[in-house]
N, C-alpha and C. Protein backbone atom coordinates (compact mmCIF):
# COMPACT_ATOMS: atom_id res chain seq x y z
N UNK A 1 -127.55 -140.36 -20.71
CA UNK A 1 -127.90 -138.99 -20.40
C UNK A 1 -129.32 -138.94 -19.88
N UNK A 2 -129.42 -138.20 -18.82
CA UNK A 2 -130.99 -138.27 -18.35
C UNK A 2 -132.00 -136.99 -18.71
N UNK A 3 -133.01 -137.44 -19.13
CA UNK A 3 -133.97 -136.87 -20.16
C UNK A 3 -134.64 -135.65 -19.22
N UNK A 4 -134.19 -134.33 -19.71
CA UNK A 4 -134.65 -132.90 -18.44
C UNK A 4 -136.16 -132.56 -18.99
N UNK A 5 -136.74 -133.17 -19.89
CA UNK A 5 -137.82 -132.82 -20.42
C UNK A 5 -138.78 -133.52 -19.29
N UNK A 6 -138.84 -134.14 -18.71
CA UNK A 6 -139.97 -134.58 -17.16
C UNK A 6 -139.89 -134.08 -16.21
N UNK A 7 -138.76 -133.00 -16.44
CA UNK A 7 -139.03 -132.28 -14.51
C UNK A 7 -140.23 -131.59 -14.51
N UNK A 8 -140.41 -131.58 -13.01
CA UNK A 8 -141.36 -131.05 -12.85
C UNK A 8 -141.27 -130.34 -11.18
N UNK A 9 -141.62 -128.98 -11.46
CA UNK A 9 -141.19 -127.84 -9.74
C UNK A 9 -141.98 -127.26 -9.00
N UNK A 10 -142.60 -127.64 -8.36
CA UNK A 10 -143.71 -126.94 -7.28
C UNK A 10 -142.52 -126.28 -6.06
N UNK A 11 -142.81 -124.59 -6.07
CA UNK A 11 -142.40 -124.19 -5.00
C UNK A 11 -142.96 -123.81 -4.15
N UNK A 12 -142.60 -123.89 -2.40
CA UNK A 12 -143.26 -123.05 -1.35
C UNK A 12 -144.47 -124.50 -1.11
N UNK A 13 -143.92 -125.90 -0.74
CA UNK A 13 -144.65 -126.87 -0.44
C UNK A 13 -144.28 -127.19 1.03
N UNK A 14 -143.63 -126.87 1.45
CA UNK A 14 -143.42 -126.60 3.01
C UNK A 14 -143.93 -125.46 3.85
N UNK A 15 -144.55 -125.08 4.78
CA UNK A 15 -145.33 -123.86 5.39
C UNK A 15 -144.50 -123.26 6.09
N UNK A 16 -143.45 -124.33 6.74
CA UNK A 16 -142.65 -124.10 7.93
C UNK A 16 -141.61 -123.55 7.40
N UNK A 17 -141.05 -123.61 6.12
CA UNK A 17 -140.18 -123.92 5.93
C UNK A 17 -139.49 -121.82 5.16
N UNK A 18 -138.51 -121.56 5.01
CA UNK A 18 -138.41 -120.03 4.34
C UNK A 18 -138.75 -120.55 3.20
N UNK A 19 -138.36 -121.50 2.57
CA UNK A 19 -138.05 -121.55 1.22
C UNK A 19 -138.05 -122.92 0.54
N UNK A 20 -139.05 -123.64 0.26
CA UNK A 20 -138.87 -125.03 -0.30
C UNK A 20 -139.49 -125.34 -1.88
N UNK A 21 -139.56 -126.63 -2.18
CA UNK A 21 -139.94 -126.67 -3.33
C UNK A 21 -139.78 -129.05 -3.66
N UNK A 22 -140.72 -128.83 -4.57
CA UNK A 22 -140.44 -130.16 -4.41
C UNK A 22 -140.47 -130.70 -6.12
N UNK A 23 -140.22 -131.58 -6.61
CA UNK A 23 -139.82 -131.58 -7.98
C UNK A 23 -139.58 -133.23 -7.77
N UNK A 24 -140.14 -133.51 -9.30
CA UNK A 24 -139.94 -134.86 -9.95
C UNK A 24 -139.57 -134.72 -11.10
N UNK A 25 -138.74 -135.77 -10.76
CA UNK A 25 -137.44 -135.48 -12.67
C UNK A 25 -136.98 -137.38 -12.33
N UNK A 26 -137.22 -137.95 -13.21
CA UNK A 26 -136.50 -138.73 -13.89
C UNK A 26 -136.96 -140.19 -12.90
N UNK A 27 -137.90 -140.51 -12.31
CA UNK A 27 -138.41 -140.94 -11.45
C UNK A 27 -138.01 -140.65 -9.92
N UNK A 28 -137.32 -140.08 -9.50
CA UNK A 28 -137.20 -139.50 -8.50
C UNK A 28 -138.41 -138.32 -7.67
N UNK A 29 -139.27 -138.57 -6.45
CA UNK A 29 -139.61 -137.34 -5.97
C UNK A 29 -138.86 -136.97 -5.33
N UNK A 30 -138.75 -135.45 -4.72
CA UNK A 30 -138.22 -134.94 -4.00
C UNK A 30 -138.32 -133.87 -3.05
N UNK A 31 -138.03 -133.49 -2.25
CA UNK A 31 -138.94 -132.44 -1.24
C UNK A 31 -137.38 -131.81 -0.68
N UNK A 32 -137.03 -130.51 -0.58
CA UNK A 32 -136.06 -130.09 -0.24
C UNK A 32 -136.58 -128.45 -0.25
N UNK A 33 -136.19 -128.26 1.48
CA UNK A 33 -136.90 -127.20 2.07
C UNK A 33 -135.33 -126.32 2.71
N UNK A 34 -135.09 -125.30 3.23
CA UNK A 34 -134.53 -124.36 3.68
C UNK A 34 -134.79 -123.58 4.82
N UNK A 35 -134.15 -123.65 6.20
CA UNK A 35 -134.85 -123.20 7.59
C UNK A 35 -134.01 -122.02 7.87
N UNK A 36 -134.21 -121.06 8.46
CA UNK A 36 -133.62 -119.86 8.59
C UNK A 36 -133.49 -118.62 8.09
N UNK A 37 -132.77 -117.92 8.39
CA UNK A 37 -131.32 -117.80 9.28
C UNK A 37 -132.10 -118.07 10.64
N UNK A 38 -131.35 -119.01 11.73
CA UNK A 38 -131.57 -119.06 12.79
C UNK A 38 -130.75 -118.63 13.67
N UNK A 39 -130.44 -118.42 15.10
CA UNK A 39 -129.37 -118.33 16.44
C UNK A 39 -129.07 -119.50 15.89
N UNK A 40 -127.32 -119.70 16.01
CA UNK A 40 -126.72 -120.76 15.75
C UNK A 40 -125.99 -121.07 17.49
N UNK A 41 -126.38 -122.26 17.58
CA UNK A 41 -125.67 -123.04 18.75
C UNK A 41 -124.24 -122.76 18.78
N UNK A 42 -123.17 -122.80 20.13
CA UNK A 42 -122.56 -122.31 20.48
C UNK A 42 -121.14 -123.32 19.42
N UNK A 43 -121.75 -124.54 19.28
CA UNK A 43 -120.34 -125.12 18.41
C UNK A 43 -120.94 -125.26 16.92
N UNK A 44 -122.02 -124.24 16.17
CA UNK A 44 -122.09 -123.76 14.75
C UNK A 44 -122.02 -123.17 14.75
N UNK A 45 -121.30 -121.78 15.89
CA UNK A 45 -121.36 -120.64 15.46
C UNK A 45 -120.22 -120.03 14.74
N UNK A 46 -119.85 -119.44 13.78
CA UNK A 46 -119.04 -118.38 13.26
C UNK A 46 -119.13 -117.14 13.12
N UNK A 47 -117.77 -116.56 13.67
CA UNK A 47 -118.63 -115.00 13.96
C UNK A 47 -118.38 -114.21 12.77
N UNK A 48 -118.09 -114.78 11.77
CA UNK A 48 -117.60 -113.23 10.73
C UNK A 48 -119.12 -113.87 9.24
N UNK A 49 -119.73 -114.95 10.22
CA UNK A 49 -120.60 -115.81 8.56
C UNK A 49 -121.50 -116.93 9.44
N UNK A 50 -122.55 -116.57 8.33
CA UNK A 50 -123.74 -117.93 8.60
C UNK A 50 -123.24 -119.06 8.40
N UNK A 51 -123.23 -120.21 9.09
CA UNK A 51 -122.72 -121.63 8.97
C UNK A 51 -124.06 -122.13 8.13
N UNK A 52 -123.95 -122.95 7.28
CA UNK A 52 -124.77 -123.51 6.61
C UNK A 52 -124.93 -125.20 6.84
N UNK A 53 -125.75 -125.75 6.98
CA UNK A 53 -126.28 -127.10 7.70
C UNK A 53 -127.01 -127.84 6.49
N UNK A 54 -126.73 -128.79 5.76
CA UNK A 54 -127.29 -129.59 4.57
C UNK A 54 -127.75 -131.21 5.34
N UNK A 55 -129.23 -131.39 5.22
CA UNK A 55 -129.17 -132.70 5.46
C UNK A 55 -129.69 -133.73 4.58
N UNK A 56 -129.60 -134.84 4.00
CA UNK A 56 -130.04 -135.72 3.22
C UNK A 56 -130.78 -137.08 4.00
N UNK A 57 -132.00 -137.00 3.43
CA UNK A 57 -132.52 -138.27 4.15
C UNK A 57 -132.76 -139.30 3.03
N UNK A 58 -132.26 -140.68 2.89
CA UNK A 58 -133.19 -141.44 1.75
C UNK A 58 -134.03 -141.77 2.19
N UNK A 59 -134.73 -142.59 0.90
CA UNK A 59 -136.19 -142.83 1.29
C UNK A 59 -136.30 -143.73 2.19
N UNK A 60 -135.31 -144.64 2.08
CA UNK A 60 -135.62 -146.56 2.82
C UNK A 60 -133.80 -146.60 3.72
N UNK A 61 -134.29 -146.65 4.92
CA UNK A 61 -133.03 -147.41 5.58
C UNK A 61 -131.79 -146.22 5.87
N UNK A 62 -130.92 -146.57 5.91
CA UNK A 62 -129.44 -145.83 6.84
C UNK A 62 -129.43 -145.02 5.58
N UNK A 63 -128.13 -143.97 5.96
CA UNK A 63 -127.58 -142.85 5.49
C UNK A 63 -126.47 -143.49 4.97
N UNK A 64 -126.07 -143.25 3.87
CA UNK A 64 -124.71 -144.42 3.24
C UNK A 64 -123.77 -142.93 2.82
N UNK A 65 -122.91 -143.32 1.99
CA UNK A 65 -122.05 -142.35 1.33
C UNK A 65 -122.27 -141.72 0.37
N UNK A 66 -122.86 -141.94 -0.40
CA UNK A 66 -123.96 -141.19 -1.14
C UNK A 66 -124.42 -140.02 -0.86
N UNK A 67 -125.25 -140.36 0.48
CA UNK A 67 -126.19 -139.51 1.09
C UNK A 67 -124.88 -138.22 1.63
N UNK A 68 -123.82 -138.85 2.09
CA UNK A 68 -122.66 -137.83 2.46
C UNK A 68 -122.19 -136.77 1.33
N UNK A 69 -121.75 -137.98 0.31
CA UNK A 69 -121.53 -136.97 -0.86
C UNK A 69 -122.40 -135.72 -1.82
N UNK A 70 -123.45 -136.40 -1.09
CA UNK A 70 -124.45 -135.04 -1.87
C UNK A 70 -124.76 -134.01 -0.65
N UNK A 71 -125.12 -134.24 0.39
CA UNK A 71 -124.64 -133.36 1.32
C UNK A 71 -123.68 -132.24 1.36
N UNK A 72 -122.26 -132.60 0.81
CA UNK A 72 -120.93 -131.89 0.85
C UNK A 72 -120.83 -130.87 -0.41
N UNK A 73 -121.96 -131.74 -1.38
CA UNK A 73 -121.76 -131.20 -2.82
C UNK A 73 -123.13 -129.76 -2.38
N UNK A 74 -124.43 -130.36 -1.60
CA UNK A 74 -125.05 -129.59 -1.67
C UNK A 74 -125.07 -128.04 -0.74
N UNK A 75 -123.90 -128.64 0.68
CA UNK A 75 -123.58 -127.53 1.62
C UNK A 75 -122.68 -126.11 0.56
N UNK A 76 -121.87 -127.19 0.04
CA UNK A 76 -120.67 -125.61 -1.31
C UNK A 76 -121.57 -125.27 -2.00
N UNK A 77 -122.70 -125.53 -2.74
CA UNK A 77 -123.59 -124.92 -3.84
C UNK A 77 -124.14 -123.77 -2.81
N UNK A 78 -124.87 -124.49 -1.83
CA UNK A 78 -125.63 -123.33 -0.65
C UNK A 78 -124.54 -122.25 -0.32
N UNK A 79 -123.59 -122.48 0.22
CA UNK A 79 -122.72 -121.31 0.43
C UNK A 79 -122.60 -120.54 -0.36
N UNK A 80 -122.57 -120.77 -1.50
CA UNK A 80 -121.93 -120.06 -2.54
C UNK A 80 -123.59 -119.43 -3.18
N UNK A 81 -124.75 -119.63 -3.29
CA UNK A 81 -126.04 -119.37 -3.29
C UNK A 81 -126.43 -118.31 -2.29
N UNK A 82 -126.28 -118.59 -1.38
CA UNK A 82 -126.65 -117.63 0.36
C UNK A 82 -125.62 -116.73 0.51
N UNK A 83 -126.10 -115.57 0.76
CA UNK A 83 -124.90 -114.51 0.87
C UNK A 83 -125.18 -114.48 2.77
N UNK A 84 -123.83 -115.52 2.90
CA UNK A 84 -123.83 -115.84 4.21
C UNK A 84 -123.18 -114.76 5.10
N UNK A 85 -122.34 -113.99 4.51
CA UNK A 85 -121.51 -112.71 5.36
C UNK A 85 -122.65 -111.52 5.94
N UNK A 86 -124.11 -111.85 5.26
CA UNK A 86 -125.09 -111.16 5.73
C UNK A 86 -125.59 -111.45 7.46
N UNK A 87 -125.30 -112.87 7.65
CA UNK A 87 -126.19 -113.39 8.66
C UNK A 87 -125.03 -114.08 9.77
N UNK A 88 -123.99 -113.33 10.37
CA UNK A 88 -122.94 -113.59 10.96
C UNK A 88 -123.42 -114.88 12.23
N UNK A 89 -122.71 -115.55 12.81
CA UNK A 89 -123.74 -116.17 14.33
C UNK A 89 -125.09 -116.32 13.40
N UNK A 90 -125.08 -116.97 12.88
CA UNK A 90 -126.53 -117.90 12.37
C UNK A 90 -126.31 -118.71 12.22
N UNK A 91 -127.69 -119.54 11.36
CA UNK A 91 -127.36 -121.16 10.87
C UNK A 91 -128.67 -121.00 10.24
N UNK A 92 -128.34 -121.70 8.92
CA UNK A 92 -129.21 -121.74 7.75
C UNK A 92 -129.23 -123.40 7.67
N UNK A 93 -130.42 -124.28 8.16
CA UNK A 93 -130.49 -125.40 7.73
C UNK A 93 -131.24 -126.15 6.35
N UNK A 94 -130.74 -126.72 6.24
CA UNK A 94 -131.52 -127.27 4.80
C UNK A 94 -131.57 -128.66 4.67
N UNK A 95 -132.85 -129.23 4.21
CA UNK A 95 -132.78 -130.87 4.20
C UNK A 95 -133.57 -131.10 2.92
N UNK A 96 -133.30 -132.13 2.57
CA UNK A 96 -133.64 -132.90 1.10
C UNK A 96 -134.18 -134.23 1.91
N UNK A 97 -135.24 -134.58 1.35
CA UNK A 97 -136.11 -136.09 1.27
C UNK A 97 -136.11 -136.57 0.20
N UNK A 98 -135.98 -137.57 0.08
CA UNK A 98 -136.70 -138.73 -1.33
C UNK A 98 -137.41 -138.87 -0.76
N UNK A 99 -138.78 -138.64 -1.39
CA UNK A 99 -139.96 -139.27 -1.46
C UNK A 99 -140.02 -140.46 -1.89
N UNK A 100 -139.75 -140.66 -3.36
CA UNK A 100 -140.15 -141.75 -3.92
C UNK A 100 -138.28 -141.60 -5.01
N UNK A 101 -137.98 -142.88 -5.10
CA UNK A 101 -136.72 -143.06 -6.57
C UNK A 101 -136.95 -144.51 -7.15
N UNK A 102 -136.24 -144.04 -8.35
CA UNK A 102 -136.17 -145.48 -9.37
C UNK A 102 -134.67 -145.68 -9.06
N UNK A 103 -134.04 -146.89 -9.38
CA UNK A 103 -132.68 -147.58 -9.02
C UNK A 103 -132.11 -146.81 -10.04
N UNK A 104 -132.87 -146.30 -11.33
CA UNK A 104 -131.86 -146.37 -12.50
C UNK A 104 -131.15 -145.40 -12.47
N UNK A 105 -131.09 -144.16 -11.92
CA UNK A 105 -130.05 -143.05 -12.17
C UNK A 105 -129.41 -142.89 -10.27
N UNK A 106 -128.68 -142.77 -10.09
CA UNK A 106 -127.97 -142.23 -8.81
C UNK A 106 -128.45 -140.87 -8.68
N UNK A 107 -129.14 -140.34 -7.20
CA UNK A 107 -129.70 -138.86 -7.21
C UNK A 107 -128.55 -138.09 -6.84
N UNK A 108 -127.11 -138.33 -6.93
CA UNK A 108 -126.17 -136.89 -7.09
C UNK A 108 -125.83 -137.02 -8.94
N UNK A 109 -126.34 -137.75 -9.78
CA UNK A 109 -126.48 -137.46 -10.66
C UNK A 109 -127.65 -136.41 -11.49
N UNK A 110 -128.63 -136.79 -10.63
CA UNK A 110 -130.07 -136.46 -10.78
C UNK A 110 -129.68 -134.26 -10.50
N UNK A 111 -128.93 -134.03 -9.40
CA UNK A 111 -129.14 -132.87 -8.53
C UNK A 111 -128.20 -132.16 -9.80
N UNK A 112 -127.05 -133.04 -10.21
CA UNK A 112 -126.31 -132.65 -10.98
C UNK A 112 -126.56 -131.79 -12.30
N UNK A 113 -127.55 -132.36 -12.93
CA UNK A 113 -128.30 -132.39 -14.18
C UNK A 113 -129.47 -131.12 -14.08
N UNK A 114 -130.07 -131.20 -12.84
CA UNK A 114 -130.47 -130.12 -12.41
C UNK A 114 -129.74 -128.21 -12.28
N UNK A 115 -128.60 -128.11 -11.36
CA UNK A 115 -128.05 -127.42 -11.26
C UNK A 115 -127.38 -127.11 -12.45
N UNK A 116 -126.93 -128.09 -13.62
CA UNK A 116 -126.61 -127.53 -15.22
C UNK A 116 -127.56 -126.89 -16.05
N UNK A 117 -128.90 -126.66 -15.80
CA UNK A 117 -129.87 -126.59 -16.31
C UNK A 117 -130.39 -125.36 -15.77
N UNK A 118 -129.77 -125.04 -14.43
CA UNK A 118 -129.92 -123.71 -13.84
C UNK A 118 -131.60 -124.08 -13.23
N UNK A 119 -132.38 -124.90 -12.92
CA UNK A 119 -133.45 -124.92 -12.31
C UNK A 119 -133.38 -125.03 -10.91
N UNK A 120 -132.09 -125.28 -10.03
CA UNK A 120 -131.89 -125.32 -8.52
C UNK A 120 -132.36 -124.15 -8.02
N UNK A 121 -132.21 -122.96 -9.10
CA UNK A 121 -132.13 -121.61 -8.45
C UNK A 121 -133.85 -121.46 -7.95
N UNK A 122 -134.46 -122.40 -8.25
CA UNK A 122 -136.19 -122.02 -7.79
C UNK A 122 -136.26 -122.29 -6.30
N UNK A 123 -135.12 -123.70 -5.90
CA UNK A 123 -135.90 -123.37 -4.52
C UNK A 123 -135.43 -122.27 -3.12
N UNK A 124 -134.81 -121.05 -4.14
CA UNK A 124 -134.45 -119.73 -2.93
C UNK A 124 -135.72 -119.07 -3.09
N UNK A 125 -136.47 -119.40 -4.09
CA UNK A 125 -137.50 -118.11 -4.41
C UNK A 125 -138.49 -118.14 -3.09
């Protein structure tokens, strides 16, 4: 079980960004920011809802499955977070960095542990 007593949440660490926040929990840093609502390009657009855009970067080297699966996990949390029927023909992008990780926990475990804990909800503020 990974120990929630070391997180730690700085929000609004991006300038550019609507809405970010960056947090260390469990040796993991992390930086995960929120862009928009923007004009959505002609093949993201939906006309009745904001399309929502999740990207994951690791720290070192290619994008593996991992990086997919938390993506997919983190695009349904956002949808369901963003009251997207507000912002029809938009696009709400969002990207996550590792800064820095330890091998020992997997970070869709890490996001997991987070969102049970109800602390995800800081980086809309």
């Amino acid at each position: 079980m990974v120990d929630s007593t070391s997180l730690f949440i700085e929000t609004n660490t991006d300038c550019n960004a609507v809405g970010s926040a960056t947090w260390d929990f469990a040796g993991h840093h992390v930086v995960f920011s929120i862009y928009g609502p923007d004009e959505a390009k002609i093949h993201d657009e939906l006309t009745h809802r904001a399309c929502v855009d999740v990207t994951v970067t690791p720290r070192t080297g290619q994008r593996t499955s991992k990086e997919l699966e938390l993506e997919v996990y983190l695009n349904n949390l956002l949808e369901r977070l963003i009251d997207v029927k507000e912002f029809p023909r938009s696009k709400v992008s969002a990207m996550s960095v590792t800064v820095s990780e330890l091998k020992i926990f997997r970070l869709i475990e890490i996001f997991c542990c987070i969102v049970r804990n109800s602390k995800f909800t800081v980086l809309l503020c």
